[in-house]
Protein backbone atom coordinates (compact mmCIF):
# COMPACT_ATOMS: atom_id res chain seq x y z
CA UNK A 1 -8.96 -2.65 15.79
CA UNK A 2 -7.56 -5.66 14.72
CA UNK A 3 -3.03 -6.14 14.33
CA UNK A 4 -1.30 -5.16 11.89
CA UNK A 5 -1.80 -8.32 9.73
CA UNK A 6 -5.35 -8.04 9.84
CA UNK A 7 -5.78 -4.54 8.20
CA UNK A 8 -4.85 -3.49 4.51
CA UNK A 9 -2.53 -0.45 3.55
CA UNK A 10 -4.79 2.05 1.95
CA UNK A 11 -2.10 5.22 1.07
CA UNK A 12 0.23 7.51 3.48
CA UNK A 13 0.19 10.87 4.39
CA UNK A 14 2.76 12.72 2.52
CA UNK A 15 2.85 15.87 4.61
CA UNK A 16 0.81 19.17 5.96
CA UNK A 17 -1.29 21.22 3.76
CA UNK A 18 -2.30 25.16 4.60
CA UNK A 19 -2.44 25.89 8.43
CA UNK A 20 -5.71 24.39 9.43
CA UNK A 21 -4.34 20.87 9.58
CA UNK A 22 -5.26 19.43 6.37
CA UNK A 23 -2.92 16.50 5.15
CA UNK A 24 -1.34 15.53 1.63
CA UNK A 25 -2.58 11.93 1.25
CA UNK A 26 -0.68 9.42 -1.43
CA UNK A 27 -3.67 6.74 -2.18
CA UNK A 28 -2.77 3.30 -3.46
CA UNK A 29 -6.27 2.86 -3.73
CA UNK A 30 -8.01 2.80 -7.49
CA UNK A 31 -9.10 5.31 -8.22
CA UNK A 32 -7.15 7.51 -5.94
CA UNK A 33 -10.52 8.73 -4.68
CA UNK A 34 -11.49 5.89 -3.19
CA UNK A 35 -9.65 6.18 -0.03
CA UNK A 36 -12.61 8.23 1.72
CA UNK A 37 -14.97 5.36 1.56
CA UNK A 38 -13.28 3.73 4.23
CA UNK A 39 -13.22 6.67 7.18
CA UNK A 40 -12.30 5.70 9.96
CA UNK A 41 -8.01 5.41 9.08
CA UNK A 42 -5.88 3.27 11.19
CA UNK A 43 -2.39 5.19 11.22
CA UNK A 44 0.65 3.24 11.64
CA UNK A 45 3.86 4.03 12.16
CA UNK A 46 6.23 1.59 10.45
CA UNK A 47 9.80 2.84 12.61
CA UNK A 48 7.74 1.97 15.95
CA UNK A 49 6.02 -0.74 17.67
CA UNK A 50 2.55 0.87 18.48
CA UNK A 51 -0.93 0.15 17.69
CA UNK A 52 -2.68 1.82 15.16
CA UNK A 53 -4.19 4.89 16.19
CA UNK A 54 -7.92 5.31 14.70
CA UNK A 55 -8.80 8.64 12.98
CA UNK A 56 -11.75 10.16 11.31
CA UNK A 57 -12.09 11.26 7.59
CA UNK A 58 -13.74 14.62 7.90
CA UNK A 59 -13.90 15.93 4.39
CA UNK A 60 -11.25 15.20 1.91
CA UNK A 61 -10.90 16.30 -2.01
CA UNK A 62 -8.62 15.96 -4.85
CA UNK A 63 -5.98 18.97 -4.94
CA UNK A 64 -3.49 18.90 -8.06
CA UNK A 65 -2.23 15.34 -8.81
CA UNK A 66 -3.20 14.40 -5.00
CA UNK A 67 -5.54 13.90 -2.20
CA UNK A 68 -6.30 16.65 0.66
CA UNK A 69 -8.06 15.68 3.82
CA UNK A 70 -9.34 17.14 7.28
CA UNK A 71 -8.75 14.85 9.99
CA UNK A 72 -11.15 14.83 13.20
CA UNK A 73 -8.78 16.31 16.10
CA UNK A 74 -5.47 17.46 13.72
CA UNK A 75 -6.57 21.28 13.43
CA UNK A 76 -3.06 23.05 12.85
CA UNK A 77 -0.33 22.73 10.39
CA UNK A 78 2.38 21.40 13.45
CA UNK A 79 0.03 18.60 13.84
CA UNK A 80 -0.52 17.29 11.05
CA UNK A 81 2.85 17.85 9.80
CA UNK A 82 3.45 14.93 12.86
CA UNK A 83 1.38 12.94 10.64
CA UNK A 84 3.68 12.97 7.89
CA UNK A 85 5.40 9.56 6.72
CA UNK A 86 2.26 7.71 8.87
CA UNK A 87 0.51 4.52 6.86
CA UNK A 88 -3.19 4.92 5.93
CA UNK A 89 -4.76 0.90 7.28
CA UNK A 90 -8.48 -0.17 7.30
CA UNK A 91 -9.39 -3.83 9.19
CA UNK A 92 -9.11 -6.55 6.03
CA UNK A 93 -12.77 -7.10 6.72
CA UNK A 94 -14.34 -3.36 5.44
CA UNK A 95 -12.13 -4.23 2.24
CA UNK A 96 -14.42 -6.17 -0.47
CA UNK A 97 -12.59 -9.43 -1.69
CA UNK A 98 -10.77 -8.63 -4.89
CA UNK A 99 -11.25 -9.99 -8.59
CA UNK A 100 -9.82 -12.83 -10.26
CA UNK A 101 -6.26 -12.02 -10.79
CA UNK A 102 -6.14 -8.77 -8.16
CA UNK A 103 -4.81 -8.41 -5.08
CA UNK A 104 -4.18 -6.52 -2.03
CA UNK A 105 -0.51 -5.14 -2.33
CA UNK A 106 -1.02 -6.34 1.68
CA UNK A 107 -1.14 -10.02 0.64
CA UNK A 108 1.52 -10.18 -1.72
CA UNK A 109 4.39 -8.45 0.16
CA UNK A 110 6.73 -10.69 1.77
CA UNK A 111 6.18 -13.92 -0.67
CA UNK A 112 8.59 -15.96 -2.47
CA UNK A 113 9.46 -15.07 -5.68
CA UNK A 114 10.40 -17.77 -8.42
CA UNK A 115 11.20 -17.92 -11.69
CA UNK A 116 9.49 -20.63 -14.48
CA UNK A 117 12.38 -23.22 -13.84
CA UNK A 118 11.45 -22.59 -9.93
CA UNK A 119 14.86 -20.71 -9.02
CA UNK A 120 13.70 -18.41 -5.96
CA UNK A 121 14.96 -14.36 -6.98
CA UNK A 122 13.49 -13.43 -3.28
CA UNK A 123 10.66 -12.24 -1.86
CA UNK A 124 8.22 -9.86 -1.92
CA UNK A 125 9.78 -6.33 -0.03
CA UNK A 126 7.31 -3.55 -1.66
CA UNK A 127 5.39 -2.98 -4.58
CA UNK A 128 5.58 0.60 -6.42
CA UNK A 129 2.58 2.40 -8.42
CA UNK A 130 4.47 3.60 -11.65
CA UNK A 131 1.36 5.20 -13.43
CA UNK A 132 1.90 2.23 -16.44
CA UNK A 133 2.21 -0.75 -14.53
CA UNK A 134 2.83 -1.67 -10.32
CA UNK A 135 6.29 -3.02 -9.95
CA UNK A 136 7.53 -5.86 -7.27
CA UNK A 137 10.77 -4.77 -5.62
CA UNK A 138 12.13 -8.26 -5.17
CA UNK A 139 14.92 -8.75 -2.55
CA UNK A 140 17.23 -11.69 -2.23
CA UNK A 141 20.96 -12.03 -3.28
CA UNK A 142 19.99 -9.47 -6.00
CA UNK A 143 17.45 -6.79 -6.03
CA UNK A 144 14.97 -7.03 -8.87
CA UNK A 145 12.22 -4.40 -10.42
CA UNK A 146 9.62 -6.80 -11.81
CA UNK A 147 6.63 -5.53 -13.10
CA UNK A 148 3.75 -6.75 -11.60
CA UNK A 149 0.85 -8.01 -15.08
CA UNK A 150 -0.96 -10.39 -14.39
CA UNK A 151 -0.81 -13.32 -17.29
CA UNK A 152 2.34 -12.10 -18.77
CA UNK A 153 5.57 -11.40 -16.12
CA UNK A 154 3.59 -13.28 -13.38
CA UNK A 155 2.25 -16.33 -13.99
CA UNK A 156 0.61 -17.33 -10.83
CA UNK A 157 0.19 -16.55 -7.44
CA UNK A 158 -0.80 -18.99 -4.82
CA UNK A 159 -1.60 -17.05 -1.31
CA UNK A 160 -1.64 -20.25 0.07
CA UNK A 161 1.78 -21.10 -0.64
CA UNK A 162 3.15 -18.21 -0.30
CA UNK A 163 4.53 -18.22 -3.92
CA UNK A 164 4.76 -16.04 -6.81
CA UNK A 165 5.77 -17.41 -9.97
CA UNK A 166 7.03 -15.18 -12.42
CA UNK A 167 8.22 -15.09 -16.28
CA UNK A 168 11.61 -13.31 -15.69
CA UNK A 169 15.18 -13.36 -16.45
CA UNK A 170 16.52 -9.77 -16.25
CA UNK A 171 20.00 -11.42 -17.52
CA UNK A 172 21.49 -9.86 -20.08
């Protein structure tokens, strides 16, 4: 298991399901369904300074608008309610490389943000899935909700750099 910079968020488990330790599972991945290719899950706790613990996928299904999944070793509803809150991770390396113009919400948190005259708004401090479009919550003197499209609010995005450059001016 690599650190934390070498792995890629997948989802997070949203709480306990019945009483034989099944989990509610939020998926960023697309589509949702997608998250059980990559069994074994790295769970991370954000709030602490641990490594990841590794856990494996046992069987998993859609249920409603969400995921349900049986994890090896969390057989009652106490434990995996202890699970709740925990990030969903896979090593960068079992992730394939992503298209032209896509990428890893992993990779883009934490950049600089700039407008098209170069002013910086802040930087990267989540992204949110909105069903229509994924939205950057920039942080710097402000806070700003800029939609992340690709070719239209953000015009580039060099990795290397560090740098987003977006078409925005929420002034009104």
């Amino acid at each position: 298991m690599g650190d934390l910079n070498s792995t890629v968020l997948l989802g997070r488990i949203a709480g306990a399901y019945g009483i034989k330790g099944w989990v509610k599972v939020s998926s960023f991945t697309e589509p949702a369904d997608n998250i059980f290719s990559y069994s074994p899950w790295l769970f991370y706790d954000s709030s602490k300074a641990e490594a990841p613990k590794q856990i494996e996928v046992l069987q998993g299904r859609p249920h409603g608008k969400g995921l349900v999944v049986q994890l090896n070793g969390i057989n009652d509803r106490d434990q995996a309610e202890g699970l709740r809150g925990l990030e969903i991770r896979i090593d960068r390396g079992r992730m394939p490389n992503p298209d032209e113009g896509q990428y890893y919400w992993s990779d883009l948190e934490g950049l600089r943000v700039e407008d098209a005259a170069g002013v910086e708004l802040g930087r990267v401090d989540q992204l949110l899935d909105t069903g229509s479009a994924d939205v950057m919550v920039v942080c710097g003197d402000e806070r700003h909700l800029i939609p992340f499209i690709y070719g239209q609010t953000v015009t580039s995005v060099d990795l290397a750099s560090g740098c987003i450059r977006v078409d925005w001016d929420d002034s009104d």
